[in-house]
Protein backbone atom coordinates (compact mmCIF):
# COMPACT_ATOMS: atom_id res chain seq x y z
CA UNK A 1 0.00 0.00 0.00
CA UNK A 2 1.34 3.47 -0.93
CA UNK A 3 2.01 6.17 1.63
CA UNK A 4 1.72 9.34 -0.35
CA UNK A 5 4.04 11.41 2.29
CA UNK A 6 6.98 9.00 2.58
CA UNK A 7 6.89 8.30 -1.06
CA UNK A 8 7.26 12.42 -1.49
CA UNK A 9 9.83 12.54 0.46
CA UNK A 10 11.81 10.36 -0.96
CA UNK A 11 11.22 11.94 -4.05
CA UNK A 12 12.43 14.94 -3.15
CA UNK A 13 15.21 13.53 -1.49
CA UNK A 14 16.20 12.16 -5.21
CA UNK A 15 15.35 15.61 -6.45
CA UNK A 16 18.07 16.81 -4.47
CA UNK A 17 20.63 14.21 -5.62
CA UNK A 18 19.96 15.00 -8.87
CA UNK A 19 20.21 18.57 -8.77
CA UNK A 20 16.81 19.89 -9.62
CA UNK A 21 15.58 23.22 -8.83
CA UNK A 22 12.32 25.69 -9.35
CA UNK A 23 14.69 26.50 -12.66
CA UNK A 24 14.22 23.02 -14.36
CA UNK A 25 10.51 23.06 -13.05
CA UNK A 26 10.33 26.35 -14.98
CA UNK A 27 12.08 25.44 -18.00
CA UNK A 28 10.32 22.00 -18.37
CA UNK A 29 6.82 23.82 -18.47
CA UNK A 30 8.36 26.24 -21.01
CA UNK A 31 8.81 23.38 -23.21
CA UNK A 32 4.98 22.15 -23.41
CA UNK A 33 3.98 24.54 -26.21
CA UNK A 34 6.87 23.23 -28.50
CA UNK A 35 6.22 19.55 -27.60
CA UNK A 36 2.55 19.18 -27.28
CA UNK A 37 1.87 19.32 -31.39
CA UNK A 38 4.23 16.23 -31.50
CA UNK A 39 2.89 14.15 -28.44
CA UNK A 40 0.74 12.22 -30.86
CA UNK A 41 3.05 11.17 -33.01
CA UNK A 42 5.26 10.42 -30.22
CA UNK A 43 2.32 7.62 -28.65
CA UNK A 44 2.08 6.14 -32.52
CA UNK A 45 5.17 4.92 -32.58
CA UNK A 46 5.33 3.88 -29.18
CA UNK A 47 3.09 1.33 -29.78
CA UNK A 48 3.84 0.49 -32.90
CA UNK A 49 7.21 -0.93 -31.26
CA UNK A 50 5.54 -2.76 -29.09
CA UNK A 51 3.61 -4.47 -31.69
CA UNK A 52 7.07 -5.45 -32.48
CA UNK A 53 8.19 -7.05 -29.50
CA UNK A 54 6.02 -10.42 -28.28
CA UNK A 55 6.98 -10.43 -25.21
CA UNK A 56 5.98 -7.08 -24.07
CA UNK A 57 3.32 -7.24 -26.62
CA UNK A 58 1.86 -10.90 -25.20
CA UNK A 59 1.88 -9.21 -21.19
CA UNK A 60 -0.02 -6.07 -22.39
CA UNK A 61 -2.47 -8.25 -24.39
CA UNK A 62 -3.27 -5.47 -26.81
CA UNK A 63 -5.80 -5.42 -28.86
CA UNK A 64 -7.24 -2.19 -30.99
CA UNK A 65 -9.76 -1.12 -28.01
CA UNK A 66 -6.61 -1.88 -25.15
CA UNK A 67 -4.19 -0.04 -27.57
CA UNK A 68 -6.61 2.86 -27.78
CA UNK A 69 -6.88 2.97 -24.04
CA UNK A 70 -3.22 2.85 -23.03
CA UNK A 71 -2.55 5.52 -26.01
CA UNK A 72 -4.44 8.05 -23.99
CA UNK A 73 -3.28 6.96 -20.97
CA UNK A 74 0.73 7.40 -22.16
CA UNK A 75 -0.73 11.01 -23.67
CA UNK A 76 -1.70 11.73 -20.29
CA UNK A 77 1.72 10.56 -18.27
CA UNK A 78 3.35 12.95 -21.05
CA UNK A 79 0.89 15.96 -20.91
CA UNK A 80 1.54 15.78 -17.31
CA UNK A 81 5.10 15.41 -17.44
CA UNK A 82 5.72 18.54 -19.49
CA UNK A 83 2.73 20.53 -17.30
CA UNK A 84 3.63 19.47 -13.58
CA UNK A 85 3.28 20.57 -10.77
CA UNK A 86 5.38 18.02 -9.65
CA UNK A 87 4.30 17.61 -5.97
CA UNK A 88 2.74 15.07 -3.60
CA UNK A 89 -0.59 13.80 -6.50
CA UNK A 90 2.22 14.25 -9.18
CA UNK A 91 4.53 11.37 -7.54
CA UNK A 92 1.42 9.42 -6.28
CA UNK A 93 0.52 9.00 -10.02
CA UNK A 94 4.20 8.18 -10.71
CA UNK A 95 4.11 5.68 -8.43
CA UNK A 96 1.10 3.40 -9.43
CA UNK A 97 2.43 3.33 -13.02
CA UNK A 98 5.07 1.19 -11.27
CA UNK A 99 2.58 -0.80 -9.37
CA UNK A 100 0.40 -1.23 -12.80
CA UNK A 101 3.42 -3.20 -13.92
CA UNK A 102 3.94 -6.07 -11.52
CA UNK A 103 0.25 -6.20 -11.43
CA UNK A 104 0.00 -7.07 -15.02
CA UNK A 105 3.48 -8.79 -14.93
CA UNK A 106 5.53 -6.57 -16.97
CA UNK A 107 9.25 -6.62 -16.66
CA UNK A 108 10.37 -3.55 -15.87
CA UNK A 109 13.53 -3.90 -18.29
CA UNK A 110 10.51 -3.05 -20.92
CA UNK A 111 9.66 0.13 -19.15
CA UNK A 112 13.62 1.42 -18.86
CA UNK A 113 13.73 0.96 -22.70
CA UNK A 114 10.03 2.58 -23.38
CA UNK A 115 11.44 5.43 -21.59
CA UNK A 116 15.37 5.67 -23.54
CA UNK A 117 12.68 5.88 -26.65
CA UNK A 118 10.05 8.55 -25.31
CA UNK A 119 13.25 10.20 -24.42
CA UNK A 120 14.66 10.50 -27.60
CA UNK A 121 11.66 11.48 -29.61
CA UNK A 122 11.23 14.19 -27.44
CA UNK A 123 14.73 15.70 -27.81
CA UNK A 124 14.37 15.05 -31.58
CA UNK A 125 11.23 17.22 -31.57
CA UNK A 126 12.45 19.55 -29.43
CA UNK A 127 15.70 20.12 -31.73
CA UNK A 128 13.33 20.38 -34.66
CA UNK A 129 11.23 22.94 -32.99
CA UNK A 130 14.03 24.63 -30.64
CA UNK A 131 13.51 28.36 -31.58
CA UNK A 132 16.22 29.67 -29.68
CA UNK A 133 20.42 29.56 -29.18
CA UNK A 134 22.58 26.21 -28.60
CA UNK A 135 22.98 27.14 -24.79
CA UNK A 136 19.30 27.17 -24.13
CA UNK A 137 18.45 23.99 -26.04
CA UNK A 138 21.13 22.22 -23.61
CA UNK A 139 20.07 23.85 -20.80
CA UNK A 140 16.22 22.61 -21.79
CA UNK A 141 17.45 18.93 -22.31
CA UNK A 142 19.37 19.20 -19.14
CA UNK A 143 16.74 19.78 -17.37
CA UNK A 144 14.17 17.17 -19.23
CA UNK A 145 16.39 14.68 -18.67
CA UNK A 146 16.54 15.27 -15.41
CA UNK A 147 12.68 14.76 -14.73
CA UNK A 148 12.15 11.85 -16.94
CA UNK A 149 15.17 10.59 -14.80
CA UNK A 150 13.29 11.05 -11.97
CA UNK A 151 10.38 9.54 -13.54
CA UNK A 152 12.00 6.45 -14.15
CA UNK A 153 13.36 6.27 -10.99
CA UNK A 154 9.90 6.41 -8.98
CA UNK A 155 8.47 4.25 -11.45
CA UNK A 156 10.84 1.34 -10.44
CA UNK A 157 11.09 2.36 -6.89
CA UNK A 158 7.28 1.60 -6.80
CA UNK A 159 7.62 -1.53 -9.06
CA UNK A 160 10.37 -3.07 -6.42
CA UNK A 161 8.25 -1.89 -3.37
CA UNK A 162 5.36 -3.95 -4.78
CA UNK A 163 7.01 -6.74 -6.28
CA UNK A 164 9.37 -7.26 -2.85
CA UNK A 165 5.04 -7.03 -1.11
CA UNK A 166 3.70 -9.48 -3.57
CA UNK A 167 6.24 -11.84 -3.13
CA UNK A 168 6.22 -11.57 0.79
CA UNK A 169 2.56 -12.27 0.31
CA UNK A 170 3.62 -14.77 -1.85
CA UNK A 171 6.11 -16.88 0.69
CA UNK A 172 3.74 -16.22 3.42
CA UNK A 173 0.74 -18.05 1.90
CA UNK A 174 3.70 -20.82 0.79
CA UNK A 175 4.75 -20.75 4.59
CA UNK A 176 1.27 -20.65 6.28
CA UNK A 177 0.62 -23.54 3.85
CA UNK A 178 3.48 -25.67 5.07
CA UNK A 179 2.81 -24.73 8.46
CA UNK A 180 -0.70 -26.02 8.17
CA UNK A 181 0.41 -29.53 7.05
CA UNK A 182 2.73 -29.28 10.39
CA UNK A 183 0.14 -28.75 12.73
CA UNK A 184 -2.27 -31.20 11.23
CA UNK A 185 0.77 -34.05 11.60
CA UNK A 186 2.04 -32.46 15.29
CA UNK A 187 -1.56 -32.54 16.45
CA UNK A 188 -3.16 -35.46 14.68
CA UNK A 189 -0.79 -38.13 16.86
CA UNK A 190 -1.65 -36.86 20.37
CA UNK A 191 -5.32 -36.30 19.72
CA UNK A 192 -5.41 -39.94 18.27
CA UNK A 193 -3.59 -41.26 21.28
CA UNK A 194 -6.36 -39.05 23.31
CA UNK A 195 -9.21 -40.27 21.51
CA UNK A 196 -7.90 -44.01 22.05
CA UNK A 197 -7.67 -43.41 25.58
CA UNK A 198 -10.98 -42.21 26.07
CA UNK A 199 -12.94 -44.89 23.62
CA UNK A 200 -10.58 -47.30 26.07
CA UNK A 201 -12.04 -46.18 28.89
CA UNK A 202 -15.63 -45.67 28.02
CA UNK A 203 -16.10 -49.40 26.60
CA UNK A 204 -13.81 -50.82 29.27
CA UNK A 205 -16.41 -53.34 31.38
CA UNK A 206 -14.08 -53.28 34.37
CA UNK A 207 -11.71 -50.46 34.79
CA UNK A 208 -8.89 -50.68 37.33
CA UNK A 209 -7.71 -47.90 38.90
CA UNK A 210 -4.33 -48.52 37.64
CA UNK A 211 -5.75 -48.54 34.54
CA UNK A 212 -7.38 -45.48 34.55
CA UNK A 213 -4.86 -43.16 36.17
CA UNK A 214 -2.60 -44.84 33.22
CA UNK A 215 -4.62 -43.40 30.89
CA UNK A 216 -5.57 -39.90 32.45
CA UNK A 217 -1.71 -39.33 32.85
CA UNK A 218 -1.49 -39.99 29.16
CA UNK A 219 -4.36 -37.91 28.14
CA UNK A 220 -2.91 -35.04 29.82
CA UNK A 221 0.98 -35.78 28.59
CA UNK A 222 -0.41 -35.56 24.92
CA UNK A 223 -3.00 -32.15 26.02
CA UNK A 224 0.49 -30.86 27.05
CA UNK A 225 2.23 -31.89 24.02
CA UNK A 226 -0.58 -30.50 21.65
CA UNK A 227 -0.62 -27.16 23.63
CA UNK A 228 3.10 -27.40 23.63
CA UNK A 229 2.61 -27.07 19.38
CA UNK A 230 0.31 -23.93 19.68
CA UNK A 231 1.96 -22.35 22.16
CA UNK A 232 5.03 -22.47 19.49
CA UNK A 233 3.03 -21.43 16.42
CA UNK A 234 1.67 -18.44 18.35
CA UNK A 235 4.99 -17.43 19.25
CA UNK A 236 6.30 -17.99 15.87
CA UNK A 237 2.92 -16.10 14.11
CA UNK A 238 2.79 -13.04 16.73
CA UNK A 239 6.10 -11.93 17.68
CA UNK A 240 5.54 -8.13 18.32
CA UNK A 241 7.74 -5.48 16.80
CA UNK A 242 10.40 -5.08 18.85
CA UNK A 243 11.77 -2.31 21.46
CA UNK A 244 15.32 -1.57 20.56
CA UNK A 245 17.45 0.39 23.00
CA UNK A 246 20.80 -0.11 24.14
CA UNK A 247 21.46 -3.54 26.45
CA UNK A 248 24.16 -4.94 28.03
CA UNK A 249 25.36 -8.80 26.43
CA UNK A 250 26.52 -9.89 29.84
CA UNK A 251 23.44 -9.74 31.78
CA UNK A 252 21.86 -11.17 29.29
CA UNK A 253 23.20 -13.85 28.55
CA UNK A 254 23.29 -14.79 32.56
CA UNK A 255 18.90 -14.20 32.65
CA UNK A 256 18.63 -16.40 29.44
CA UNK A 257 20.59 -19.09 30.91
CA UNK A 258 19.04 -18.36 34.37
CA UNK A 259 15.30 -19.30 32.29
CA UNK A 260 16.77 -21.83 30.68
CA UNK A 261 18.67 -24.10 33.33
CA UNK A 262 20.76 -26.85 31.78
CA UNK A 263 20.75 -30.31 32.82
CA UNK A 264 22.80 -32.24 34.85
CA UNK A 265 26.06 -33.55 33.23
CA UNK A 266 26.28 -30.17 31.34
CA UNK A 267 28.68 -28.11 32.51
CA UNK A 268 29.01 -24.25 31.81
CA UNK A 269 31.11 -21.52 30.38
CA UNK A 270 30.32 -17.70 30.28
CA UNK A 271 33.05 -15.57 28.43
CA UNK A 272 31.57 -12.79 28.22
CA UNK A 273 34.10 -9.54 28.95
CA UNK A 274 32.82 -6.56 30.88
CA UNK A 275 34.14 -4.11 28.26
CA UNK A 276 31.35 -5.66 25.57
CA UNK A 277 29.53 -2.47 23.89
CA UNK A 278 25.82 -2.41 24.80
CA UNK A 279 23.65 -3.71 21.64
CA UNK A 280 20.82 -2.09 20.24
CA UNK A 281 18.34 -4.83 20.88
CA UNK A 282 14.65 -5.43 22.30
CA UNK A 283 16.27 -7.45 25.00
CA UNK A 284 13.17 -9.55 26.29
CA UNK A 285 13.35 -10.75 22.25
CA UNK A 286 17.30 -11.79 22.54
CA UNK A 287 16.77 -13.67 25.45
CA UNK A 288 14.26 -15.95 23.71
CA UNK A 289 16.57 -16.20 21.09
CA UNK A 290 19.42 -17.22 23.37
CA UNK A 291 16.69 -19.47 24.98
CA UNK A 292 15.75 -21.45 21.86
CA UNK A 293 19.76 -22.32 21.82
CA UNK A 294 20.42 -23.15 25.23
CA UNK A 295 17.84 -25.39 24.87
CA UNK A 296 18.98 -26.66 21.37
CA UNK A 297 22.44 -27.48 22.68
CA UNK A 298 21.49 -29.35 26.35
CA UNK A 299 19.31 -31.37 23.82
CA UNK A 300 22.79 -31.88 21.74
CA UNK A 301 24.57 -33.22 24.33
CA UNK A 302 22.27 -36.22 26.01
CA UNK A 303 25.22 -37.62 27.86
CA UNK A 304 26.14 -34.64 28.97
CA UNK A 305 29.12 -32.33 27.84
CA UNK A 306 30.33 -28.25 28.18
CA UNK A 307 27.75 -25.48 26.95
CA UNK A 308 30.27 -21.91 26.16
CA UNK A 309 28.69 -18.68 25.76
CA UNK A 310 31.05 -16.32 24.59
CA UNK A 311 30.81 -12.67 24.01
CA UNK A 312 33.36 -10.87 21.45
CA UNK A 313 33.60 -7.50 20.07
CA UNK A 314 33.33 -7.89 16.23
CA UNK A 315 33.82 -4.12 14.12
CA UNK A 316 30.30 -2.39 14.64
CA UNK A 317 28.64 -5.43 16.28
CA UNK A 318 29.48 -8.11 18.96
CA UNK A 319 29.36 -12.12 18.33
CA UNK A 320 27.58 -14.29 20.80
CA UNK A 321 28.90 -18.26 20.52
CA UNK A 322 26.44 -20.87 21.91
CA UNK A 323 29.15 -23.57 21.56
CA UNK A 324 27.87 -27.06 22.71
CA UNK A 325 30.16 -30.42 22.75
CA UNK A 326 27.73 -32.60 21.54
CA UNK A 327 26.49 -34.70 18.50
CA UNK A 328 26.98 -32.46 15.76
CA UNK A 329 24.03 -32.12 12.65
CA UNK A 330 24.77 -33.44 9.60
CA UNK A 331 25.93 -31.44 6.85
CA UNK A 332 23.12 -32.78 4.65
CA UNK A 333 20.84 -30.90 7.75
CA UNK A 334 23.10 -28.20 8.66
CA UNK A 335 21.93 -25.86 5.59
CA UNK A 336 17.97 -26.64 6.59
CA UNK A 337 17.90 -26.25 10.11
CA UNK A 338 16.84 -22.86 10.17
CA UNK A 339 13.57 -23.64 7.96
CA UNK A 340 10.20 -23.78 9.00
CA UNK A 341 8.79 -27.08 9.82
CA UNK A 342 12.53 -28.59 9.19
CA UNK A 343 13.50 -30.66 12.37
CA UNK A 344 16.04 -32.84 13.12
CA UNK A 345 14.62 -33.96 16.44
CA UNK A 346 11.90 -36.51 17.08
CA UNK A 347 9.51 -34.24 18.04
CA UNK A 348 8.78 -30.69 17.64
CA UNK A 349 7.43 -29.09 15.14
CA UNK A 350 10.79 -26.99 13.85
CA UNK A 351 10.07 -23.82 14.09
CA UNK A 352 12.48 -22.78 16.78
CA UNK A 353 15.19 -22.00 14.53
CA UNK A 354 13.55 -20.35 12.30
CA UNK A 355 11.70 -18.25 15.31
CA UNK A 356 15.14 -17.12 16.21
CA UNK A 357 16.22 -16.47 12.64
CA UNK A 358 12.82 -13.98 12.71
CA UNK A 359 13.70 -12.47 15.85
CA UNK A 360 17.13 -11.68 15.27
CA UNK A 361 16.26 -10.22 11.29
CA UNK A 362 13.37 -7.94 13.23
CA UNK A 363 16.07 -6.81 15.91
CA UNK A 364 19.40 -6.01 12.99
CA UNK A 365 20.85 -9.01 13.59
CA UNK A 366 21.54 -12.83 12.13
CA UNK A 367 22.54 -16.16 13.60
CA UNK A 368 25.47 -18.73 11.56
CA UNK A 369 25.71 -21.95 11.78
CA UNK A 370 28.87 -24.38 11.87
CA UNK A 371 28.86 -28.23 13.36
CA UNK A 372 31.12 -31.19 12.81
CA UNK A 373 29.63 -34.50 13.95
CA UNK A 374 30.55 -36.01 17.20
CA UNK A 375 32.22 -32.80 18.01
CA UNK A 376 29.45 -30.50 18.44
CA UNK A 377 28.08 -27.33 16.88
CA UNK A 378 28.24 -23.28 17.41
CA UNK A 379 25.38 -21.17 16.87
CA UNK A 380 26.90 -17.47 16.10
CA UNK A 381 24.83 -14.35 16.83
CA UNK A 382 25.69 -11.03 15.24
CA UNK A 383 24.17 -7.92 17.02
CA UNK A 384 24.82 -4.48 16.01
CA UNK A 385 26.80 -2.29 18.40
CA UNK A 386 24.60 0.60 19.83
CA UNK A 387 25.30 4.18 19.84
CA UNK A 388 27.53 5.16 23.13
CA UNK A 389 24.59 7.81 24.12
CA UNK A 390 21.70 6.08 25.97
CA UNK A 391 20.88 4.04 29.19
CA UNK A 392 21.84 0.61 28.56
CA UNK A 393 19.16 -2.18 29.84
């Protein structure tokens, strides 16, 4: 969806880089009443390119009534080109020409060389029709070439904005899709086990009570197991925007291993130097992060081994290492771990990597993976540094 203001402003922001002033604005207009006669012509054999190019041809699927329409719409874009103003409704208009093209799947390669041809029909008019000396005439293409540069340029800012939405959109539905098939398999075995239970217990003649707190205890295991799976999915689905401000590695790392106590046969390693920079960070979100791999390596190591957490100072950010001693992944899982629904364990229903993947993209950050079987893995954070103003949580 467009947002008029911010889309202005970075208009005028590339108005700035590319030098134009009131001048150009001025001079532009001054140019309608020698370009206006030829406009026309101009459209003609705009399209009559097209009709030589399938491609672009097949994707605007013209035919005489379509041609007609998009001839008056080009006349239009140009009438209002040469007439401006060129402020906030100017730009919005701009902008959904871009839109118009991923909608009806146009490349926008096609639209940078429609332009390079409007463009040089209109100089050659304009030298045709130039009535005064050589220093004007480059003075007036100067400054065309500036708008139609600027043109082009909010024309495939929109077209990227949209196509990056659509395909978001896109991967979402593809995602939400997987993720559907996930939950039907994570909750289809503990309901069955449920419903098993309770047809067990219903058509049992004699029940013993061994019997029946055998099978309560196993109705609620799998009601924990299937609220487990939610629980996850709403994390995963609803993770709020996050609160950046300045925090302090140290700390937390201690309060995320504090939540997340390892087991027995596991023992610990915090590196973490005092002199860390603070990172900007919603630090409530990095701690689930750090969580989701505390927990990850404890499961790692099942016969126990050394967790590390170590903090280091890398150029404008600092590494965290979650460095466990255990199993290792294998390399044929190493480069999926981080997908949805993609789990190496038993059970689960893989989304924690990928939850901390989303976290740390939402807070500036990523997470690398290395591992070498039998020798363990290390999950690497990368947070960036935060300004040295500010109270540090």
């Amino acid at each position: 969806m467009i947002d008029p203001d911010r889309t202005y402003r970075r208009y005028q922001d590339l108005q700035v880089y590319v030098g134009w002033t009131d001048e150009d604005a001025v001079r532009v207009r001054g140019l309608a009443p020698l370009l206006e006669p030829h406009l026309p012509a101009l459209v003609d054999d705009f399209y009559a390119e097209i009709a030589r190019h399938p491609e672009a041809h097949k994707v605007l699927a013209i035919g005489q009534a379509q041609t007609d329409r998009l001839k008056r719409a080009l006349l239009a874009w140009l009438h209002d080109l040469l007439a401006g103003p060129y402020d906030r409704d100017y730009v919005a208009r701009r902008w959904k020409v871009g839109a118009r093209h991923v909608e009806i799947g146009l490349d926008q390669v096609y639209t940078n060389a429609a332009l390079s041809r409007l463009r040089d029909g209109l100089v050659n008019y304009l030298g045709e029709s130039w009535p005064g000396d050589r220093a004007g005439f480059v003075e007036a293409i100067r400054s065309l070439n500036k708008l139609l540069d600027l043109d082009l340029a909010k024309i495939e800012d929109a077209y990227q904005a949209e196509y990056a939405a659509r395909l978001q959109d896109s991967e979402r539905l593809a995602t939400l899709g997987q993720i559907a098939g996930g939950i039907a398999h994570e909750l289809r075995n503990p309901l069955n086990v449920i419903k098993t239970s309770l047809y067990y217990m219903k058509t049992a003649h004699v029940l013993a009570p061994e019997k029946r707190a055998e099978h309560m205890e196993r109705i609620e295991r799998k009601a924990e197991q299937a609220e487990e799976v939610i629980t996850t999915l709403t994390n995963f689905a609803r993770m709020p925007v996050p609160e950046l401000r300045p925090t302090a590695v140290g700390p937390c790392v201690h309060a995320a291993l504090a939540n997340s106590p390892v087991p027995e046969g596991v023992g610990v390693e915090i590196d973490c130097p005092a002199d860390l920079p603070p990172v900007l960070v919603d630090p409530c979100q990095v701690r689930i992060v750090l969580g989701n791999l505390i927990r990850n390596a404890c499961d790692a190591m099942p016969s126990g081994g050394r967790l590390t957490l170590r903090g280091r100072h890398d150029d404008d950010g600092v590494e965290i290492k979650v460095i466990d001693t255990g199993v290792g992944i294998p390399p044929a899982d190493l480069g999926r771990i981080m997908e949805p629904l993609y789990s190496t364990k038993a059970r689960g229903l893989g989304l924690g990597l990928a939850l901390v993947r989303m976290i740390l993209a939402k807070n500036g950050g990523n997470l690398h993976a290395v591992s070498e079987l039998g020798q363990g893995s290390t999950f690497t954070i990368w947070l960036t540094a935060a300004p040295e103003e500010g109270e540090v949580a």
